[in-house]
N, C-alpha and C. Protein backbone atom coordinates (compact mmCIF):
# COMPACT_ATOMS: atom_id res chain seq x y z
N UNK A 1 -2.00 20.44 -18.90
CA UNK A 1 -2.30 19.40 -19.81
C UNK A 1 -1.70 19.77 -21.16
N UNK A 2 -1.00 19.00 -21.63
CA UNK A 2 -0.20 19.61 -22.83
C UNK A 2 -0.51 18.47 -24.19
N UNK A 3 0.51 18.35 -24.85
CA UNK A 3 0.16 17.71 -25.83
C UNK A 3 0.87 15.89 -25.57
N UNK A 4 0.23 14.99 -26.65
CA UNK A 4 0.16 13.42 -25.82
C UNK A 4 1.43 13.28 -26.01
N UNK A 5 2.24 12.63 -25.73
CA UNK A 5 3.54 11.74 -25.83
C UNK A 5 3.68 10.55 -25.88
N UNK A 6 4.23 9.59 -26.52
CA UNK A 6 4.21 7.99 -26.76
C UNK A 6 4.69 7.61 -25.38
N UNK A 7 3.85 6.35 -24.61
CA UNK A 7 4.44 5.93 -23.91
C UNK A 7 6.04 5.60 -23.82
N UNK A 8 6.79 6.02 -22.50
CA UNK A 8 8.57 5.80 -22.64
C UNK A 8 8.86 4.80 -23.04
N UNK A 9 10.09 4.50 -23.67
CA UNK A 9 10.94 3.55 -23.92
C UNK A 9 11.09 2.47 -22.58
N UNK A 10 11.41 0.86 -23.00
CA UNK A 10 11.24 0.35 -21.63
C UNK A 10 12.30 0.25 -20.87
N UNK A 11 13.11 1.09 -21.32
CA UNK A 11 14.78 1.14 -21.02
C UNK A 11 14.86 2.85 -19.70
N UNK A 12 13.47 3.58 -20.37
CA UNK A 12 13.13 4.82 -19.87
C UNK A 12 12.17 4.83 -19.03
N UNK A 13 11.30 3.60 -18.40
CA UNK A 13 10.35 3.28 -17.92
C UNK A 13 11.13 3.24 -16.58
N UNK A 14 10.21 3.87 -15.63
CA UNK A 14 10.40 3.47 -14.09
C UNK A 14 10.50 1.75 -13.62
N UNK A 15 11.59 1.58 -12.61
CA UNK A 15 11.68 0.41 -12.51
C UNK A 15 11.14 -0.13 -11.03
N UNK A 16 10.98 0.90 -9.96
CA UNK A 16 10.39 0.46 -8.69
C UNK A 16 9.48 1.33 -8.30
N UNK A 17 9.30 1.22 -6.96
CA UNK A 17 7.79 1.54 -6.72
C UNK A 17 7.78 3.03 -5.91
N UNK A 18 7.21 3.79 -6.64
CA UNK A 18 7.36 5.23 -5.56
C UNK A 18 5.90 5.28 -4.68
N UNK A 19 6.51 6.30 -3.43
CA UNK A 19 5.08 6.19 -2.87
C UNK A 19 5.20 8.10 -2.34
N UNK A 20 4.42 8.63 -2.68
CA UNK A 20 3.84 9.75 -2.27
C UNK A 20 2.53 10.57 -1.53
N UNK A 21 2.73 11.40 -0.82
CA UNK A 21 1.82 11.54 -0.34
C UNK A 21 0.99 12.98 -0.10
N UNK A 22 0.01 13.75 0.26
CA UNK A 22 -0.50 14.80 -0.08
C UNK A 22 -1.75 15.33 0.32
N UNK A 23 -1.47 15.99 1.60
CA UNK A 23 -2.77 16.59 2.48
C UNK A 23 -3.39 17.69 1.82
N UNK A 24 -4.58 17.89 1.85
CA UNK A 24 -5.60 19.24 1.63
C UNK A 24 -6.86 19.35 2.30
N UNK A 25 -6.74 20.74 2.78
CA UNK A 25 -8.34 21.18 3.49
C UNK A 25 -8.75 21.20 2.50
N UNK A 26 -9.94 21.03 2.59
CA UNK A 26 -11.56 21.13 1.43
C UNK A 26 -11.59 22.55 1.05
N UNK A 27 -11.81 22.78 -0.25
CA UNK A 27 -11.93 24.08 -1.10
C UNK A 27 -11.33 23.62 -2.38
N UNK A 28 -11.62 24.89 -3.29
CA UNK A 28 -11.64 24.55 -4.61
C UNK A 28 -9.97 24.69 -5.02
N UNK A 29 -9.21 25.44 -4.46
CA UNK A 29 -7.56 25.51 -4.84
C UNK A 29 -7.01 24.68 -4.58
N UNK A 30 -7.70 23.48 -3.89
CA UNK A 30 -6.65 22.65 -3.41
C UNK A 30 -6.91 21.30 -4.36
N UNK A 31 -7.45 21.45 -5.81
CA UNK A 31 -7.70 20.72 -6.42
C UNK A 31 -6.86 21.00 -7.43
N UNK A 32 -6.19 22.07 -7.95
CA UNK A 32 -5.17 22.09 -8.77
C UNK A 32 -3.77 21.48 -8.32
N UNK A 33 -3.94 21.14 -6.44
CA UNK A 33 -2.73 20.50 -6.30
C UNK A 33 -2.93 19.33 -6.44
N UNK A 34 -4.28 18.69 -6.45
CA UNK A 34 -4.33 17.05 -6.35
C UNK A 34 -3.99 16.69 -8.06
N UNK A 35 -4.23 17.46 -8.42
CA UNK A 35 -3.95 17.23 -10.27
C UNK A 35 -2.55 17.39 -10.57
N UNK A 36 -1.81 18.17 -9.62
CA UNK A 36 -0.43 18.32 -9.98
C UNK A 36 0.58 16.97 -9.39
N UNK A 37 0.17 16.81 -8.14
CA UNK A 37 0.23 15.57 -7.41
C UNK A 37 -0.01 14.21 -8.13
N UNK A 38 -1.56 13.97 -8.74
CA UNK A 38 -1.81 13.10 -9.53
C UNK A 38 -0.91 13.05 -10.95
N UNK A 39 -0.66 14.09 -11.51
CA UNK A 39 0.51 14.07 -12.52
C UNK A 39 1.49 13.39 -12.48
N UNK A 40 2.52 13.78 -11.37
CA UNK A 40 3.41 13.54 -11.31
C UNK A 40 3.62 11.95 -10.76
N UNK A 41 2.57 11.30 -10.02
CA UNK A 41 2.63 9.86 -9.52
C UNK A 41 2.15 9.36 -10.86
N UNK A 42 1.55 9.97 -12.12
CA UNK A 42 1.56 8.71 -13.59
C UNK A 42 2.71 8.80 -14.40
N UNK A 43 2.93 10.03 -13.99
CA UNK A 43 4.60 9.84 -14.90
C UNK A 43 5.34 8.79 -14.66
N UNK A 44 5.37 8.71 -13.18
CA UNK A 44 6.48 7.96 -12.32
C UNK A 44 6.00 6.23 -12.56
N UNK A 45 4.87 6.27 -13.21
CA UNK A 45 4.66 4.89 -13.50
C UNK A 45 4.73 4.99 -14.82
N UNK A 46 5.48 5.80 -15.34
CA UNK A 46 5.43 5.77 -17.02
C UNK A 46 3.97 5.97 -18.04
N UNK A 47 3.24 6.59 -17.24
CA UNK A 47 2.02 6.67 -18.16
C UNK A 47 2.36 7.56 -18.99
N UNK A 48 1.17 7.80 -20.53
CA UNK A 48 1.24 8.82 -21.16
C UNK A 48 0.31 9.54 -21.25
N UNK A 49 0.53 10.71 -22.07
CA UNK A 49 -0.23 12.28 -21.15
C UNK A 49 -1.60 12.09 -21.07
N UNK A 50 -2.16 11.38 -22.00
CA UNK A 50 -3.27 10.71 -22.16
C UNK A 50 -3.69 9.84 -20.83
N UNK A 51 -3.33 9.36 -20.22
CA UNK A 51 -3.47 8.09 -19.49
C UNK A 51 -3.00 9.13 -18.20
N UNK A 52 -2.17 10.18 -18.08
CA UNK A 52 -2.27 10.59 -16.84
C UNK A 52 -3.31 11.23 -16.64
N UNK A 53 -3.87 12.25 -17.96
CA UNK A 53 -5.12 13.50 -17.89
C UNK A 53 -6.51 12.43 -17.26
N UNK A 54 -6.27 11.45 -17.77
CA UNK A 54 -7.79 10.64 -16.96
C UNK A 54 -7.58 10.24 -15.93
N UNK A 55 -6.25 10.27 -15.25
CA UNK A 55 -6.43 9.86 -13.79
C UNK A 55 -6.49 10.85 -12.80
N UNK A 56 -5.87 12.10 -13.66
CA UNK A 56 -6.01 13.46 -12.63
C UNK A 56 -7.81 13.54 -12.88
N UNK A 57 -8.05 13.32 -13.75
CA UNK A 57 -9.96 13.85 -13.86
C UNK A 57 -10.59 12.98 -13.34
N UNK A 58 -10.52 11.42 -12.64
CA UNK A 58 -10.57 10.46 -12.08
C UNK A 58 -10.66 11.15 -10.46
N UNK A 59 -9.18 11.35 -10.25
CA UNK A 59 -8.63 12.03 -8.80
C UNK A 59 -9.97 12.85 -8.45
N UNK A 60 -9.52 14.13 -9.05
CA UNK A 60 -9.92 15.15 -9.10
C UNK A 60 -11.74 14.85 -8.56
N UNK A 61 -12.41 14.32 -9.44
CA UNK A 61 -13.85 14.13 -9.18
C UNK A 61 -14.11 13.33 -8.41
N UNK A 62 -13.13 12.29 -7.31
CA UNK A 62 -13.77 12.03 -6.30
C UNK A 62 -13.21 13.20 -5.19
N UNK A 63 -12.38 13.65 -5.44
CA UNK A 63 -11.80 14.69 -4.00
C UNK A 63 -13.10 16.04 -4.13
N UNK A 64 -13.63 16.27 -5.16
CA UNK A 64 -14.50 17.57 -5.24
C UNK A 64 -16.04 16.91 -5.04
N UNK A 65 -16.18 15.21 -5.45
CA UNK A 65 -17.09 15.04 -4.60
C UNK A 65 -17.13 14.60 -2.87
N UNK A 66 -16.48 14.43 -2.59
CA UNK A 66 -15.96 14.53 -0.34
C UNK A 66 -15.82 16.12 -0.72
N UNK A 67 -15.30 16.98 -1.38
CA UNK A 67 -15.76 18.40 -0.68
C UNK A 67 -17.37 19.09 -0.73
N UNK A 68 -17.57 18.46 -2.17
CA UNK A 68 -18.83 19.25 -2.11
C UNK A 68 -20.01 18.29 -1.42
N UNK A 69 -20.08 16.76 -1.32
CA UNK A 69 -21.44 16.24 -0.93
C UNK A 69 -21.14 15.79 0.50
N UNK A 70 -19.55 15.31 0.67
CA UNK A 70 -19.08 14.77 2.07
C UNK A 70 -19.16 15.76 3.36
N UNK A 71 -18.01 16.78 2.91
CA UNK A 71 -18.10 18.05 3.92
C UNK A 71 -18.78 18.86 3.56
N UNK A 72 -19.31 19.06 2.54
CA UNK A 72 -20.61 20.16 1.93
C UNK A 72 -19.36 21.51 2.21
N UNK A 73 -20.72 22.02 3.79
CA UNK A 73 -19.74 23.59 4.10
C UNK A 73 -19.02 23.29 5.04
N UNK A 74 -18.81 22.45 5.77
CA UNK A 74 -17.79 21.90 6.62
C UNK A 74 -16.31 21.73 6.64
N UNK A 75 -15.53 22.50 7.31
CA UNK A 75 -13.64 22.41 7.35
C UNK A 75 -13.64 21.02 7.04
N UNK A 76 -12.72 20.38 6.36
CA UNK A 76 -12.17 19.10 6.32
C UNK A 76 -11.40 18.64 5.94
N UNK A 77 -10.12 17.94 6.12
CA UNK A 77 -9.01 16.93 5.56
C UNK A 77 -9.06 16.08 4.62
N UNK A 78 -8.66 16.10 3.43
CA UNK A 78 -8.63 14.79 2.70
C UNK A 78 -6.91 15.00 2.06
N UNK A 79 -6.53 13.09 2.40
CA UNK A 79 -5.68 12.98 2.63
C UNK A 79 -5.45 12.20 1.16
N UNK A 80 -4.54 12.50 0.28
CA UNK A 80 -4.15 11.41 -0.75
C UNK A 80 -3.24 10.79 -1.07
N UNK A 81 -2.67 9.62 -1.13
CA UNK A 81 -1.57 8.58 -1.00
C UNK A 81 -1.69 8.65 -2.39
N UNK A 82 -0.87 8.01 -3.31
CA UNK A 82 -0.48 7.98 -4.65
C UNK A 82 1.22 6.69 -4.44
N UNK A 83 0.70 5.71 -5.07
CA UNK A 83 1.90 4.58 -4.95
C UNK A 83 1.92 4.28 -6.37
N UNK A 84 3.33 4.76 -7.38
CA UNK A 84 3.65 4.42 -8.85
C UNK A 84 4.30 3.45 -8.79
N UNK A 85 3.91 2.29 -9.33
CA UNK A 85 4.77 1.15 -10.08
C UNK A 85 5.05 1.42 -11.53
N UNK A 86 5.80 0.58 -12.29
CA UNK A 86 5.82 0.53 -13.33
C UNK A 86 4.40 0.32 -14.42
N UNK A 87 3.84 0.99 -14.94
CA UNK A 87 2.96 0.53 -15.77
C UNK A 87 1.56 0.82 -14.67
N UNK A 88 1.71 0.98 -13.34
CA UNK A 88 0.34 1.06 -12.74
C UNK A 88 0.35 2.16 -11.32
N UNK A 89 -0.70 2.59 -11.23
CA UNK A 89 -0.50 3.38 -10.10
C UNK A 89 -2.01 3.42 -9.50
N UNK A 90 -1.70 3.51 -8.10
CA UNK A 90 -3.00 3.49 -7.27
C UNK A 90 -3.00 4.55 -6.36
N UNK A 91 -3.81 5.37 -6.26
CA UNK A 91 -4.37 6.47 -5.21
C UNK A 91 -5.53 6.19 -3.84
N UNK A 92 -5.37 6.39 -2.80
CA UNK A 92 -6.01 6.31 -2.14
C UNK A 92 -6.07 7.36 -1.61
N UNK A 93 -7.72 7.58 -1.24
CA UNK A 93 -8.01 8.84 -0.31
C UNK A 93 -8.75 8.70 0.63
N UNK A 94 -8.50 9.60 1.59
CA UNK A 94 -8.71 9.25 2.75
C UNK A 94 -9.52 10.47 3.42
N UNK A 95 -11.10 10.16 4.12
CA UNK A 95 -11.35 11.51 4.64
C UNK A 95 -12.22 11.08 5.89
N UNK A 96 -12.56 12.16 6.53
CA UNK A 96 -13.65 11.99 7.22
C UNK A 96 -14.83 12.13 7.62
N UNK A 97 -15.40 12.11 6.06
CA UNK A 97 -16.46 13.12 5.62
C UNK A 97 -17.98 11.81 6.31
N UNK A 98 -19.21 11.76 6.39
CA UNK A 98 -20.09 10.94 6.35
C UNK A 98 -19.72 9.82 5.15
N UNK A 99 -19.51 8.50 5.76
CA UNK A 99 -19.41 7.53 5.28
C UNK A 99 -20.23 7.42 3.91
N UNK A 100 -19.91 7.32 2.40
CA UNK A 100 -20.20 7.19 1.37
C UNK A 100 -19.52 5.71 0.70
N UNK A 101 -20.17 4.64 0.62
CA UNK A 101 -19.11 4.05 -0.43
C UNK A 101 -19.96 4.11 -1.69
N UNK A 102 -18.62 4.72 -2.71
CA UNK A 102 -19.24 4.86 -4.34
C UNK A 102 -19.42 3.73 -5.21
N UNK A 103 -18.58 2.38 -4.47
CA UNK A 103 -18.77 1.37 -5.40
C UNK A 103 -20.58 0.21 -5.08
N UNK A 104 -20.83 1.13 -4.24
CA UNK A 104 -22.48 0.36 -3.91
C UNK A 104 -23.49 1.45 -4.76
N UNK A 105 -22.81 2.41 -5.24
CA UNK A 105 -24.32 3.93 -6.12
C UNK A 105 -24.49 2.60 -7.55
N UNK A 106 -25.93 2.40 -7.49
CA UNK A 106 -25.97 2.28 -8.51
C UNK A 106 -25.70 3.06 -10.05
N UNK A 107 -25.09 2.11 -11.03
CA UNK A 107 -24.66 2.84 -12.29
C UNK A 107 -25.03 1.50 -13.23
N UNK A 108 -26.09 2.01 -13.97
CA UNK A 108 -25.89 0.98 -15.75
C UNK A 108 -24.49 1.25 -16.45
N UNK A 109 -23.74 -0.12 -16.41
CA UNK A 109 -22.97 -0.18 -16.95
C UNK A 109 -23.13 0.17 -18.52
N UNK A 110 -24.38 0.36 -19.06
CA UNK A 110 -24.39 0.33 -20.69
C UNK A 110 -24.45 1.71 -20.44
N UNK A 111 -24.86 2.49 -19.76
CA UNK A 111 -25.07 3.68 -19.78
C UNK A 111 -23.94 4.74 -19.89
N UNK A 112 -24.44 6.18 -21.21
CA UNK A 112 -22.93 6.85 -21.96
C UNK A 112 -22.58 8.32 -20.47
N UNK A 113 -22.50 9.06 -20.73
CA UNK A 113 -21.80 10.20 -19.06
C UNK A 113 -23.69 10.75 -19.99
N UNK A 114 -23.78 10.91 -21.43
CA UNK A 114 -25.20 11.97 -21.33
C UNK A 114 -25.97 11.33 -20.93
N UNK A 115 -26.46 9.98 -20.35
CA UNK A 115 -27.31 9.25 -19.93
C UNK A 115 -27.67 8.86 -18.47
N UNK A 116 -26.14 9.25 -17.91
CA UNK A 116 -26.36 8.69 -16.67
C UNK A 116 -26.83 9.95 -15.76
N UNK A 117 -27.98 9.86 -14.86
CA UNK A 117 -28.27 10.62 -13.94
C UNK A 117 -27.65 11.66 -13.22
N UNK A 118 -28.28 13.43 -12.87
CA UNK A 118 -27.46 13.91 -12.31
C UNK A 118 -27.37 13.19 -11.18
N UNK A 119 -25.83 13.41 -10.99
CA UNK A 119 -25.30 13.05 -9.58
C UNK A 119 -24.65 11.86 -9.37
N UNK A 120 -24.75 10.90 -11.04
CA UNK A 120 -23.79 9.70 -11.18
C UNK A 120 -22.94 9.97 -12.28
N UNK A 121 -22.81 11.20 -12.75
CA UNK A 121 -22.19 10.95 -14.03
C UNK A 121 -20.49 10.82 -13.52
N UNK A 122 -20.25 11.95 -12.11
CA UNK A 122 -18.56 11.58 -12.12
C UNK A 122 -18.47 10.27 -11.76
N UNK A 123 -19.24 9.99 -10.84
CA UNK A 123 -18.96 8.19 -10.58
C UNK A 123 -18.85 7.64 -11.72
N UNK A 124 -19.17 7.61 -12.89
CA UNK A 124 -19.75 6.37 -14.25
C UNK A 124 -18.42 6.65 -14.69
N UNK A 125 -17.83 8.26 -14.84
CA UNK A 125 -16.97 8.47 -15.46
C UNK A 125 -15.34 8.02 -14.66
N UNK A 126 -15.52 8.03 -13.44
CA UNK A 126 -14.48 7.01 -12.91
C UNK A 126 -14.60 5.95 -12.68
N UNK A 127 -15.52 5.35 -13.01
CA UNK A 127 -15.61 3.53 -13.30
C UNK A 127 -15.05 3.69 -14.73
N UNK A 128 -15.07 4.10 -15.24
CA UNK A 128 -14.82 4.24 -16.86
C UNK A 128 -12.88 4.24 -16.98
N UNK A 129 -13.04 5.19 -15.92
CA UNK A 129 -11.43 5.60 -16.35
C UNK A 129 -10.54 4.51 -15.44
N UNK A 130 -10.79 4.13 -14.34
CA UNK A 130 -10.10 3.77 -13.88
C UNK A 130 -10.21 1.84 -13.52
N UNK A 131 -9.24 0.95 -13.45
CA UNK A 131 -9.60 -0.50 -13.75
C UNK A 131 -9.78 -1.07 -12.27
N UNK A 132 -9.67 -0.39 -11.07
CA UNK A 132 -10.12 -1.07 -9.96
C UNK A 132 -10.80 -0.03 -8.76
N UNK A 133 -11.92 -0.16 -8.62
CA UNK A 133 -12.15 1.05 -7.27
C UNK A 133 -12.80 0.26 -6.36
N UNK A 134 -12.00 0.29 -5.38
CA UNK A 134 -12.22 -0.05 -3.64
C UNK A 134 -12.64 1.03 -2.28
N UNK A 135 -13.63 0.41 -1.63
CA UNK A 135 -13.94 1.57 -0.81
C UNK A 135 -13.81 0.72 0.87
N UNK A 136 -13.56 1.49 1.89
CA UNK A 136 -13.62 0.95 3.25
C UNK A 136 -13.81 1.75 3.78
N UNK A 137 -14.82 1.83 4.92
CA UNK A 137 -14.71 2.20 6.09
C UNK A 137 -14.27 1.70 7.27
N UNK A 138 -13.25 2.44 7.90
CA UNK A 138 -12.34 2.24 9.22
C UNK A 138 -12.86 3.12 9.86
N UNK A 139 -13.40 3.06 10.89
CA UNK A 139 -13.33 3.94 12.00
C UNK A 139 -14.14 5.41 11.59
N UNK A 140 -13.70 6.13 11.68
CA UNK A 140 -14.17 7.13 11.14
C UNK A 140 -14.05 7.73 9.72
N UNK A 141 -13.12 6.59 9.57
CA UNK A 141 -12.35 7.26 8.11
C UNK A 141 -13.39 6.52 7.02
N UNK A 142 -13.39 7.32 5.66
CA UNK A 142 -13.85 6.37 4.58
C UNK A 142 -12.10 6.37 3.78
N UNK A 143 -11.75 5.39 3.15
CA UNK A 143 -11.07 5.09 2.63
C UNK A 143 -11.61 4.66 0.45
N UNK A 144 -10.89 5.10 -0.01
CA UNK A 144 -10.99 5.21 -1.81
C UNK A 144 -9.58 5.00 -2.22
N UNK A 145 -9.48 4.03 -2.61
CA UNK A 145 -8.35 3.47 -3.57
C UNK A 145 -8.82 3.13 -5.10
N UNK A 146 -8.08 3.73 -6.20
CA UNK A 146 -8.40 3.89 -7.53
C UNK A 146 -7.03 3.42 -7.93
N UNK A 147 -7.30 2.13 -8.74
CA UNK A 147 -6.66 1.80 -9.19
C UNK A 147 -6.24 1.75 -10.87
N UNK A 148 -5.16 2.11 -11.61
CA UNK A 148 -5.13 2.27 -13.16
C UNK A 148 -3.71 1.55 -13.46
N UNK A 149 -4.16 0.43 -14.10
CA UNK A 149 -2.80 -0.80 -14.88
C UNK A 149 -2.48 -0.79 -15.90
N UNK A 150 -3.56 0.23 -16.63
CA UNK A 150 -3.01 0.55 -18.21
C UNK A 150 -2.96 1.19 -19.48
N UNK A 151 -2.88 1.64 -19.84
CA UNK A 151 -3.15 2.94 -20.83
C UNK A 151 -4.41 3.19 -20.73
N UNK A 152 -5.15 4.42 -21.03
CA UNK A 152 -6.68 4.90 -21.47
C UNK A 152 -6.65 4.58 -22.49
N UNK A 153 -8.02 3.80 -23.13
CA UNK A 153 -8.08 3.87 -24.77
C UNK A 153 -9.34 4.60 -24.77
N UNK A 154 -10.26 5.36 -23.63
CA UNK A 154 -11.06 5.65 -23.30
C UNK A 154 -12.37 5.31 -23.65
N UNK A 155 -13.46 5.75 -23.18
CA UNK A 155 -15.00 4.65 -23.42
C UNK A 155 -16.11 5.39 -23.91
């Protein structure tokens, strides 16, 4: 995480759509790759350093919650897609931990991260950061797509 940079020039702005992708067993090292991973898919949509650091801390706190509440002590896969457009980028993750969807936990929207309950504050704080979150279950899989269209001015 370094210091902010002005969003690029629109001449320097990505013009199509990248799509990347990025397996990890459950444990704590494999969260410096989802942040490095998550980096590099906001660049590619032209975010700035600002606007990427909240989507890696976004990332980041749902993949460490499927390790720590999904698989607890359990081996497990979580799989993360990352698709950059210009100006927006969406992550989906993918696991097969006990079916959780985060967009049914209750959260007071008026409520600040010191207010909200242990055990909702990363949720509040990725409703916060990010402008669309979708959840599905397929099959065995739970599916998390996080969606971000535009700068952080943060909350």
């Amino acid at each position: 995480m370094g210091t902010a940079k002005p969003p690029s020039p629109p001449s320097e702005r990505p013009t199509r759509q990248v799509r990347r992708r990025l397996k990890v067993r459950n444990g704590g090292a494999s969260l410096t790759g989802v942040c490095d991973f998550v980096e590099a898919a906001a660049s590619a949509s032209g975010f700035d350093d600002r606007t990427s650091h909240a989507c890696q801390l976004a990332v980041c706190e749902a993949v460490e919650n499927i390790i720590q509440h999904g698989y607890q002590a359990d081996e497990g896969e979580i799989q993360v897609t990352a698709q950059s457009a210009p100006g927006a980028l969406t992550v989906e993750i993918v696991d097969r931990a006990p079916a959780f969807d985060p967009t049914r936990y209750p959260i007071d929207p008026s409520a600040t991260l010191r207010d909200a309950r242990i055990g909702g504050r990363g949720l509040l704080m990725i409703r916060r950061i990010m402008d669309d979150i979708s959840y599905e279950r397929r099959g065995r899989q739970n599916i998390l797509r996080l969606t971000k269209n535009r700068s952080f001015t943060g909350a």
